[in-house]
PDB file of N, CA and C in Angstrom:
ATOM      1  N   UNK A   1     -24.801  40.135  15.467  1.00  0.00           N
ATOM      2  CA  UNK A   1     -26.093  39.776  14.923  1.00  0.00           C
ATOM      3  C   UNK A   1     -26.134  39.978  13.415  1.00  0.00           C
ATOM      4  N   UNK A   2     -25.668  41.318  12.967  1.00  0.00           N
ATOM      5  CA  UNK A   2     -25.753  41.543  11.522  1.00  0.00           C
ATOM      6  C   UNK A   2     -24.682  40.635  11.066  1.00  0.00           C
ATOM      7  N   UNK A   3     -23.643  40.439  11.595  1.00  0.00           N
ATOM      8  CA  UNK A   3     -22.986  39.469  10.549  1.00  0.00           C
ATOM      9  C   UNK A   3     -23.401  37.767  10.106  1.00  0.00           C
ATOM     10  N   UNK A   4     -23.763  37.489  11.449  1.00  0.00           N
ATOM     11  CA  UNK A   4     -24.729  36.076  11.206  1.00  0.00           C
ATOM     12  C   UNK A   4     -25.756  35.879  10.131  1.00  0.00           C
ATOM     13  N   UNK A   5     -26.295  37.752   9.875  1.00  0.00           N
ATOM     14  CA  UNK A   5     -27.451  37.510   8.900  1.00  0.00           C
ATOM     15  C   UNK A   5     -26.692  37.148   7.360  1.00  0.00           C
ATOM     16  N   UNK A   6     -25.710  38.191   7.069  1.00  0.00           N
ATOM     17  CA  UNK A   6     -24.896  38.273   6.260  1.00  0.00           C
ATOM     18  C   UNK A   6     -24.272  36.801   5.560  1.00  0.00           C
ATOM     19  N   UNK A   7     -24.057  35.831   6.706  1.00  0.00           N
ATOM     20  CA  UNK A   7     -23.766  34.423   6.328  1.00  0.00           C
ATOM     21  C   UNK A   7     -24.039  33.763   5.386  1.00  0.00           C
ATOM     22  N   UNK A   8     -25.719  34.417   5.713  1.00  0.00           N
ATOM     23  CA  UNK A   8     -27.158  33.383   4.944  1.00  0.00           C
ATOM     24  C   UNK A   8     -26.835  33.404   3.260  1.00  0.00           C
ATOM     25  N   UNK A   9     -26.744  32.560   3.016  1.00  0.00           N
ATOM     26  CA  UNK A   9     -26.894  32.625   1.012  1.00  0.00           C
ATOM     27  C   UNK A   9     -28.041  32.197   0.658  1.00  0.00           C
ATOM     28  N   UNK A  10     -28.333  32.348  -0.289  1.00  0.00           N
ATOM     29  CA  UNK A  10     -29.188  32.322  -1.376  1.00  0.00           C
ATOM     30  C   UNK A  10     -29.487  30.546  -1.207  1.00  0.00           C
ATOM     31  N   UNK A  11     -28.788  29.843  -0.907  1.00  0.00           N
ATOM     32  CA  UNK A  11     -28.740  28.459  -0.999  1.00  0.00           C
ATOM     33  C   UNK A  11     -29.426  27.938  -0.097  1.00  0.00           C
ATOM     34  N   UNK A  12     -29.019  28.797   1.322  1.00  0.00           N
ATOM     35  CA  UNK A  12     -29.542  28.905   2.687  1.00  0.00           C
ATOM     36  C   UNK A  12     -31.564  28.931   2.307  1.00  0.00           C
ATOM     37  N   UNK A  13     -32.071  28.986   1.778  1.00  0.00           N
ATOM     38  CA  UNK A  13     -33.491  29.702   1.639  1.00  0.00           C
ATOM     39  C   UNK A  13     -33.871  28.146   0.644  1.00  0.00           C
ATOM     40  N   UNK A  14     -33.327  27.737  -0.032  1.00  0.00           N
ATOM     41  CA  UNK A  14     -33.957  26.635  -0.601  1.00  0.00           C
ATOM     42  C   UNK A  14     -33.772  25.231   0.231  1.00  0.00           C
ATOM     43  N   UNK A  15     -34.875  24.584  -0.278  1.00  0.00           N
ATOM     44  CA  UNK A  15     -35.042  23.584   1.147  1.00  0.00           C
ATOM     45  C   UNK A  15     -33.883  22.558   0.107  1.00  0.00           C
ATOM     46  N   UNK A  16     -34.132  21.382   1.124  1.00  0.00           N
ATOM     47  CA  UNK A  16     -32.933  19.900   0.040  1.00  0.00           C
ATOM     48  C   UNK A  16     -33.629  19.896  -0.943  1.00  0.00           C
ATOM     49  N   UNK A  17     -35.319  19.323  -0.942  1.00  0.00           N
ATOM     50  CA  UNK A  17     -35.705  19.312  -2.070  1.00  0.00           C
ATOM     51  C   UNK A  17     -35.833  19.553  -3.241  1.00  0.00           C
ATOM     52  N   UNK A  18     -35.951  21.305  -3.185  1.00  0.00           N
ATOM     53  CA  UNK A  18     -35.764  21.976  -4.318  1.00  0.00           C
ATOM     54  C   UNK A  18     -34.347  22.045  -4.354  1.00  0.00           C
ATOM     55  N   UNK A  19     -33.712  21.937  -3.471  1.00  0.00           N
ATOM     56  CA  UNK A  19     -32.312  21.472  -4.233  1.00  0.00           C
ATOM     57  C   UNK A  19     -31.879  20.624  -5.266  1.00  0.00           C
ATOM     58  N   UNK A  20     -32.153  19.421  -4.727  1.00  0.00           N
ATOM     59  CA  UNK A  20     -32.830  18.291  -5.637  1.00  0.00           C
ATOM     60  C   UNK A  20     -33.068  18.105  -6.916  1.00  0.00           C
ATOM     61  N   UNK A  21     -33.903  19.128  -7.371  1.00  0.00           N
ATOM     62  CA  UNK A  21     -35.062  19.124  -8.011  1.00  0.00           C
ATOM     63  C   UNK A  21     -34.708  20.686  -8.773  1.00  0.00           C
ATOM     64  N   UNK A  22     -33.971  21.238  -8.664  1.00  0.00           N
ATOM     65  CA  UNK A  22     -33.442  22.680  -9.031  1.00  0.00           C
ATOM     66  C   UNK A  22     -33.219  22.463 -10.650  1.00  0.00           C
ATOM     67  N   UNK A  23     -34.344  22.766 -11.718  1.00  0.00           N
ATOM     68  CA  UNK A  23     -33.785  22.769 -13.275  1.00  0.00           C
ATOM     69  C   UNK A  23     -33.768  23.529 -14.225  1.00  0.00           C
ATOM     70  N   UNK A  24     -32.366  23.510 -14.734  1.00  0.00           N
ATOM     71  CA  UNK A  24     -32.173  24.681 -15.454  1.00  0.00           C
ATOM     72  C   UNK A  24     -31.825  24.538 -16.867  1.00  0.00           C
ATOM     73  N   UNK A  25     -31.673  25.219 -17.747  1.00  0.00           N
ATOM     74  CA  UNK A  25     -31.462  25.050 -18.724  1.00  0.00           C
ATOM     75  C   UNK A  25     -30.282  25.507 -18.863  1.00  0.00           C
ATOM     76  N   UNK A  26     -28.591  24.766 -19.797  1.00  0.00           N
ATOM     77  CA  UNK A  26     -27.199  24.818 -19.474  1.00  0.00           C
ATOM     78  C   UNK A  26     -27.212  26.011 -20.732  1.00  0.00           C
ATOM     79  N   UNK A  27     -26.136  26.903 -20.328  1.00  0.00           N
ATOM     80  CA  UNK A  27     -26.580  27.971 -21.303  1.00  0.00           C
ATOM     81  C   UNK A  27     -25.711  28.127 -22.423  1.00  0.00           C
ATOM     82  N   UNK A  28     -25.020  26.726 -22.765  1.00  0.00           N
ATOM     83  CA  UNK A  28     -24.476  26.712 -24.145  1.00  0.00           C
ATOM     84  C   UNK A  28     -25.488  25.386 -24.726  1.00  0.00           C
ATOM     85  N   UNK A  29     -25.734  24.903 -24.372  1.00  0.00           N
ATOM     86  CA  UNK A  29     -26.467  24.297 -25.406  1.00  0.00           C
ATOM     87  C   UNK A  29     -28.305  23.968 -25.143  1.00  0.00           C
ATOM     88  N   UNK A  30     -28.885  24.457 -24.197  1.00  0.00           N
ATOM     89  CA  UNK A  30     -29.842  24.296 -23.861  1.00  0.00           C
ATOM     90  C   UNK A  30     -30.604  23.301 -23.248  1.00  0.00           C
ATOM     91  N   UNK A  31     -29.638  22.388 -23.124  1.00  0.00           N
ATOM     92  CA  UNK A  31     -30.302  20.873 -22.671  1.00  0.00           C
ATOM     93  C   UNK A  31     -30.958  21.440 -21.081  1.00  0.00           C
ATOM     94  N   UNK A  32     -31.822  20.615 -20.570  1.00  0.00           N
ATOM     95  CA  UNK A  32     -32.410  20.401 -19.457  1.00  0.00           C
ATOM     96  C   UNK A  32     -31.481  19.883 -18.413  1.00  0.00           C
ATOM     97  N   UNK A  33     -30.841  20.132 -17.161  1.00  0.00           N
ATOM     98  CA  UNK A  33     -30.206  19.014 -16.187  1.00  0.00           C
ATOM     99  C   UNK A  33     -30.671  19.676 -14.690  1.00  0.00           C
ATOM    100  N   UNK A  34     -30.070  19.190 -13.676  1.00  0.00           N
ATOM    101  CA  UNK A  34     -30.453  19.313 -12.450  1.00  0.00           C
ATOM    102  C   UNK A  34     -28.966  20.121 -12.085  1.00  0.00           C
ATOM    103  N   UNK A  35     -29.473  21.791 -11.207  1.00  0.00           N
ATOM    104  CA  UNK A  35     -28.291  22.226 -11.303  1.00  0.00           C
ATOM    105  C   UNK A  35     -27.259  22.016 -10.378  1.00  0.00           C
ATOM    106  N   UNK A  36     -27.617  21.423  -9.235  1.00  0.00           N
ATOM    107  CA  UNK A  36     -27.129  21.184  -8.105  1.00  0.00           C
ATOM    108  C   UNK A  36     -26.223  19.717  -8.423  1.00  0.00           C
ATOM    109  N   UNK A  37     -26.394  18.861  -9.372  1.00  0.00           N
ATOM    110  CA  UNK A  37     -26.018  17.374  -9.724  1.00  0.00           C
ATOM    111  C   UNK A  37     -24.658  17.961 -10.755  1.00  0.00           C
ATOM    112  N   UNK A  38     -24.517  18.971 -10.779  1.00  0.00           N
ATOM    113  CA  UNK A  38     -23.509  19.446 -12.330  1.00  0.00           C
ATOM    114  C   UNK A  38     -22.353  20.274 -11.821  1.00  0.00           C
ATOM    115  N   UNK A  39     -21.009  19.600 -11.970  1.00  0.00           N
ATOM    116  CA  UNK A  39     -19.915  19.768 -11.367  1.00  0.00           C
ATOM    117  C   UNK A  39     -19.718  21.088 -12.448  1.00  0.00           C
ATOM    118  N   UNK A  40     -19.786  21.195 -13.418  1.00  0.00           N
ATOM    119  CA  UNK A  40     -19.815  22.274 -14.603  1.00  0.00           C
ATOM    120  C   UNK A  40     -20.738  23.348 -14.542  1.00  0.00           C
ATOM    121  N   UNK A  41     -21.533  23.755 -13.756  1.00  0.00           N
ATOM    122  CA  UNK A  41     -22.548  24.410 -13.239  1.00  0.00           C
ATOM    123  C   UNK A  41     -22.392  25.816 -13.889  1.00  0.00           C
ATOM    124  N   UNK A  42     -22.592  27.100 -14.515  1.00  0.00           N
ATOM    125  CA  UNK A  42     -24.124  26.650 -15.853  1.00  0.00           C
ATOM    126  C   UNK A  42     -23.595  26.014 -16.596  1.00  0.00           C
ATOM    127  N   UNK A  43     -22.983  25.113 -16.558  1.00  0.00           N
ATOM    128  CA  UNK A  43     -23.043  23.868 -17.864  1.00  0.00           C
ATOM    129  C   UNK A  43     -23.591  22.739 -17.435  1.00  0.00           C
ATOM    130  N   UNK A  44     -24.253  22.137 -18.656  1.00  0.00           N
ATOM    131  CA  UNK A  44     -24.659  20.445 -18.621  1.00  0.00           C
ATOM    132  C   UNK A  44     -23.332  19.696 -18.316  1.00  0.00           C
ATOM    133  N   UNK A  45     -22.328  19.651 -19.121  1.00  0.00           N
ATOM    134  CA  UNK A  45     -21.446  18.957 -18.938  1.00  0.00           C
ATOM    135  C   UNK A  45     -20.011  19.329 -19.232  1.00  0.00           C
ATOM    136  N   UNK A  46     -18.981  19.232 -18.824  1.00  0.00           N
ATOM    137  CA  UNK A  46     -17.517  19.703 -19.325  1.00  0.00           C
ATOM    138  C   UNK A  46     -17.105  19.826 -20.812  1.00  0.00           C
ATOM    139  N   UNK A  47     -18.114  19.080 -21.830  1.00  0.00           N
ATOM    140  CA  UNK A  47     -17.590  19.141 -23.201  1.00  0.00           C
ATOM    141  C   UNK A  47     -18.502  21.286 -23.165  1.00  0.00           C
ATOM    142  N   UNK A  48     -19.616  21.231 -22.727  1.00  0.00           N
ATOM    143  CA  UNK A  48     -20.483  22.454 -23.072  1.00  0.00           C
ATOM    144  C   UNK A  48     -19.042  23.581 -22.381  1.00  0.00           C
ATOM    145  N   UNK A  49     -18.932  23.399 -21.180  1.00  0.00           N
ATOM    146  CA  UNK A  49     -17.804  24.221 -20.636  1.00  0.00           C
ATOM    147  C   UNK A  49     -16.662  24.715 -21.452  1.00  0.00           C
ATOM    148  N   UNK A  50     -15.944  23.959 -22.054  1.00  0.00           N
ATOM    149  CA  UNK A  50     -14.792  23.808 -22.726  1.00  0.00           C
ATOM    150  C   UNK A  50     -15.429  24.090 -24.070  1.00  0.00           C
ATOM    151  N   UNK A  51     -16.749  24.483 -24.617  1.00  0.00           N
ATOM    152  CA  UNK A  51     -16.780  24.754 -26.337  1.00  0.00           C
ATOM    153  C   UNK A  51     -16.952  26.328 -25.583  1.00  0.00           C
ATOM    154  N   UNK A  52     -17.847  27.021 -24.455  1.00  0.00           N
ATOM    155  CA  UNK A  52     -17.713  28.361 -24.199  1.00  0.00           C
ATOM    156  C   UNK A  52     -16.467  28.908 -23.741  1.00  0.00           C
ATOM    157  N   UNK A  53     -16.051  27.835 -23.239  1.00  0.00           N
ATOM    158  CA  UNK A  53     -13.954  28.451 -22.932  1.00  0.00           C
ATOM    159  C   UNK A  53     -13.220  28.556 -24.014  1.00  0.00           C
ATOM    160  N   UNK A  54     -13.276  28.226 -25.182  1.00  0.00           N
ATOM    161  CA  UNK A  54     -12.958  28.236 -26.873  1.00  0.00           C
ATOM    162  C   UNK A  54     -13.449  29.701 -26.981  1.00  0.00           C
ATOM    163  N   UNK A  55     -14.814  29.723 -27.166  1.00  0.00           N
ATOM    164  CA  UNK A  55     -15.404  31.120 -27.534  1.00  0.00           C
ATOM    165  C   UNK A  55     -14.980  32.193 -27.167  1.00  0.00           C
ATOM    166  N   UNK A  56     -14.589  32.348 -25.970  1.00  0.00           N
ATOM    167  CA  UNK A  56     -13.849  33.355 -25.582  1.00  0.00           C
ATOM    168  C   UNK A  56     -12.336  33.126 -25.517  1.00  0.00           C
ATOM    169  N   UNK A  57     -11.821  32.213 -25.951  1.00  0.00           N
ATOM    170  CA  UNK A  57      -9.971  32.342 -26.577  1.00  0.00           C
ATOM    171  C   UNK A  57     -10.280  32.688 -28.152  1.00  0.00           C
ATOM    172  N   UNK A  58     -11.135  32.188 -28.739  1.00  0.00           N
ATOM    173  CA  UNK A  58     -11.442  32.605 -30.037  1.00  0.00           C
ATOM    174  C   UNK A  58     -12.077  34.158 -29.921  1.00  0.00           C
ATOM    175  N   UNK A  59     -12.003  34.937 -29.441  1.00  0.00           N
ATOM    176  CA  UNK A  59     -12.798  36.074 -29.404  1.00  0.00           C
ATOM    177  C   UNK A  59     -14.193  36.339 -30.042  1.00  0.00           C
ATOM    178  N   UNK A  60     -15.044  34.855 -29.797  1.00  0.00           N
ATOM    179  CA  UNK A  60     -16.381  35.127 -30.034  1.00  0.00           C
ATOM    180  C   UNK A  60     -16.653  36.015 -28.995  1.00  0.00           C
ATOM    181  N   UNK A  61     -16.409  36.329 -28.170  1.00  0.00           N
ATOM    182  CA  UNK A  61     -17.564  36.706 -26.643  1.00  0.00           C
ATOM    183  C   UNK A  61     -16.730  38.090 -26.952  1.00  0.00           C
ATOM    184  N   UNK A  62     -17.128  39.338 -26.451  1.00  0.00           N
ATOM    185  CA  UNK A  62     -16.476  40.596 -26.018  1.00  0.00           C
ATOM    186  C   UNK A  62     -17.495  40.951 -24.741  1.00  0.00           C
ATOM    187  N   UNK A  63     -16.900  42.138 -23.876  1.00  0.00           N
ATOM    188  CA  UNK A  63     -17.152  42.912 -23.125  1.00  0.00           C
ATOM    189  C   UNK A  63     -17.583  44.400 -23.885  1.00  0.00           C
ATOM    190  N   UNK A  64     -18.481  44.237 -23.754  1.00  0.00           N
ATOM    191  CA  UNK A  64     -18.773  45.773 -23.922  1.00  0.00           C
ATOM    192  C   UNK A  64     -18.330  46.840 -23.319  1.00  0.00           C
ATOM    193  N   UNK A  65     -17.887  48.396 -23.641  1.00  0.00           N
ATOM    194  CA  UNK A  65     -17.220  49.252 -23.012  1.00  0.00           C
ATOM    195  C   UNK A  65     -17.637  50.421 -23.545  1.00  0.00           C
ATOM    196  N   UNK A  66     -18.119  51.523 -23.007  1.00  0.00           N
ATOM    197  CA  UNK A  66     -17.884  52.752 -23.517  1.00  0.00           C
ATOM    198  C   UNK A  66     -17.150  53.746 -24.072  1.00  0.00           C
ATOM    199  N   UNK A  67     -15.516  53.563 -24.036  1.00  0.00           N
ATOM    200  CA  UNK A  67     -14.819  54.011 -23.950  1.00  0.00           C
ATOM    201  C   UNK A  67     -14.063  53.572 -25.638  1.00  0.00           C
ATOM    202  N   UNK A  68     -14.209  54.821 -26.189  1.00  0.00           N
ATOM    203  CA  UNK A  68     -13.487  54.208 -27.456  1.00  0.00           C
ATOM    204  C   UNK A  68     -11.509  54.257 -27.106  1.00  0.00           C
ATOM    205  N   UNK A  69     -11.820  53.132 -28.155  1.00  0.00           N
ATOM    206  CA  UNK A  69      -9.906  52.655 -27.790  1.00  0.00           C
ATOM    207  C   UNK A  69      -9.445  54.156 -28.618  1.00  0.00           C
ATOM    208  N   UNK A  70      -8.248  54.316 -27.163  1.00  0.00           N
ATOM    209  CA  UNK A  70      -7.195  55.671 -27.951  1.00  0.00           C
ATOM    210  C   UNK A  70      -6.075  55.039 -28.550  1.00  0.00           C
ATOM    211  N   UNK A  71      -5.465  55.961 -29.531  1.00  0.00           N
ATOM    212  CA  UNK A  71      -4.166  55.460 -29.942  1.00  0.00           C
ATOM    213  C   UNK A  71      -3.230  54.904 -29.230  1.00  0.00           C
ATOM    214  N   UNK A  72      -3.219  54.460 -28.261  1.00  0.00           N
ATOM    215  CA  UNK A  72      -1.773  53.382 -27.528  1.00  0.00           C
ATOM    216  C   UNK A  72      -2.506  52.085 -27.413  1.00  0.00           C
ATOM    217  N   UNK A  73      -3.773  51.943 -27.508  1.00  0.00           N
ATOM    218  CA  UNK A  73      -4.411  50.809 -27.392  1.00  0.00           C
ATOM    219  C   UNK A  73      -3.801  50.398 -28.868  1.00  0.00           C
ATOM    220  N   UNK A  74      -4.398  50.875 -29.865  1.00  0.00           N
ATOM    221  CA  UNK A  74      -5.029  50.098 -30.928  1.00  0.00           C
ATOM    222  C   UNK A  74      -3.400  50.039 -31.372  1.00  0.00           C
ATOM    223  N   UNK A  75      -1.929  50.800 -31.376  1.00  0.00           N
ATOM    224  CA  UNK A  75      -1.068  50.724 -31.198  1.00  0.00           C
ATOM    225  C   UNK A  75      -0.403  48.646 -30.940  1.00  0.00           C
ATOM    226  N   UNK A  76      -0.761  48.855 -29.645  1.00  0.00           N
ATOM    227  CA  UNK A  76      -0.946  47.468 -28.672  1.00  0.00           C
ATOM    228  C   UNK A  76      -1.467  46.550 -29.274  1.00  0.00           C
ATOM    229  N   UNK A  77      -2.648  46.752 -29.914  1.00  0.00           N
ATOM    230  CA  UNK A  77      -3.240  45.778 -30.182  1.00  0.00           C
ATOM    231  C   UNK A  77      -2.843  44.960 -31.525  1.00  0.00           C
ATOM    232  N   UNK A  78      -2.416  46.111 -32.444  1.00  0.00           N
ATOM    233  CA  UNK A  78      -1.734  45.942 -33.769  1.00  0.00           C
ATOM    234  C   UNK A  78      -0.390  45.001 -33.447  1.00  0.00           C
ATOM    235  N   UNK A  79       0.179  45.455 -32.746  1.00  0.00           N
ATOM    236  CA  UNK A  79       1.637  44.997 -32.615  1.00  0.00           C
ATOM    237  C   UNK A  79       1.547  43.557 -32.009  1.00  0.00           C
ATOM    238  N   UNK A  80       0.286  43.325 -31.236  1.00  0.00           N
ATOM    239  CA  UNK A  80      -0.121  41.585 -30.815  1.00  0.00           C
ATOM    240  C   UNK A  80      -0.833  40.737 -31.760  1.00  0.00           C
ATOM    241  N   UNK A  81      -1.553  41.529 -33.062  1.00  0.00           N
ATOM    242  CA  UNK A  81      -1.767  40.693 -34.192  1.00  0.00           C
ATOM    243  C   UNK A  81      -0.815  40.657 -35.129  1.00  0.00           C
ATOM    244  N   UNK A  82       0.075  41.374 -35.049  1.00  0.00           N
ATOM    245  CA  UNK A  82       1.552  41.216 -35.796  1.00  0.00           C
ATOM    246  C   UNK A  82       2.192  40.077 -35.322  1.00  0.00           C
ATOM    247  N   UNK A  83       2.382  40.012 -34.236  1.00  0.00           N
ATOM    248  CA  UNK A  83       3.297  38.803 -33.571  1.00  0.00           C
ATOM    249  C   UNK A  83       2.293  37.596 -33.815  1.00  0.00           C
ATOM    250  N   UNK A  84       1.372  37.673 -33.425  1.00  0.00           N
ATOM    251  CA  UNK A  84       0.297  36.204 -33.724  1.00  0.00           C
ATOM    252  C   UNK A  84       1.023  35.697 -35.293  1.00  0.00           C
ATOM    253  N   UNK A  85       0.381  36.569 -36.405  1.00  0.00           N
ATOM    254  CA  UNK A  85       0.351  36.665 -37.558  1.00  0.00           C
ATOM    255  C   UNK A  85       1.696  35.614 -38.019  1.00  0.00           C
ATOM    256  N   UNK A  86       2.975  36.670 -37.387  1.00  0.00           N
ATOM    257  CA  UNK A  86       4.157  36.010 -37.774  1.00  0.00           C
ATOM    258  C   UNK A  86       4.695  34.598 -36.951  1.00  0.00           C
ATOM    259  N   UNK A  87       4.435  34.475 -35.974  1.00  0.00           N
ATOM    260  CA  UNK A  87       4.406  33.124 -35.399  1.00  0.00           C
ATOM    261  C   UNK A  87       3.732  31.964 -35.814  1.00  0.00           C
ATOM    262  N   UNK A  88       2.180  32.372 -36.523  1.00  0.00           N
ATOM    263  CA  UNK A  88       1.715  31.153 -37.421  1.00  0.00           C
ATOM    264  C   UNK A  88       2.326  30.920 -38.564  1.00  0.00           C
ATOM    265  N   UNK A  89       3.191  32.013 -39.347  1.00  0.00           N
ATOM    266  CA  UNK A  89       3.991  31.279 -39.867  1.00  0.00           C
ATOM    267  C   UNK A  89       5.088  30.364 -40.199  1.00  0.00           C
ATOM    268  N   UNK A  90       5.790  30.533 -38.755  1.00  0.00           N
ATOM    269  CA  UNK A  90       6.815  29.564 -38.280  1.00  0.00           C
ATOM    270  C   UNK A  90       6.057  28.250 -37.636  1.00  0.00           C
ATOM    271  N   UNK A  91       4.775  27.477 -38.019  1.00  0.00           N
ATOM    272  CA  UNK A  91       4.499  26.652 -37.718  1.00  0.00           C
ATOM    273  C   UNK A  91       4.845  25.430 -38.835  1.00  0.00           C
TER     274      UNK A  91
END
């Protein structure tokens, strides 16, 4: 019995209609679309997808953490902007 309940999603509770009719705002660029119609879903469209998949290879986006970096991190981290560094110059 409890696992049958467990099944139910969130999706389960909205009728077709408001399926339908479900609108959200895409959260890189704000446009209006229908969220259920959007293969990119929170995105409007694959270009919005692919400029927030940039942002985070570009290290716009971080994770927040409590934990200040100890010396083997920042170690690590030095030694992977070293290699970046010197590889753009062999371009």
């Amino acid at each position: 019995m409890y696992n049958d309940i467990l099944k139910i999603t969130a999706r389960d509770f909205l009728s077709d209609n408001k399926k339908k009719n479900f609108e959200v705002k895409c959260v890189n660029c704000q446009e209006k679309f229908l969220y259920y119609d959007s293969e990119f879903r929170p995105f409007c469209s694959e270009r919005c997808k692919l400029v927030d998949l940039g942002q985070w290879f570009q290290g716009g986006y971080s994770i927040a953490t409590k934990e200040p970096l100890n010396e083997e991190d920042i170690n690590v981290i030095e030694k992977a902007l070293i290699e970046k560094l010197e590889g753009e110059g062999d371009e």
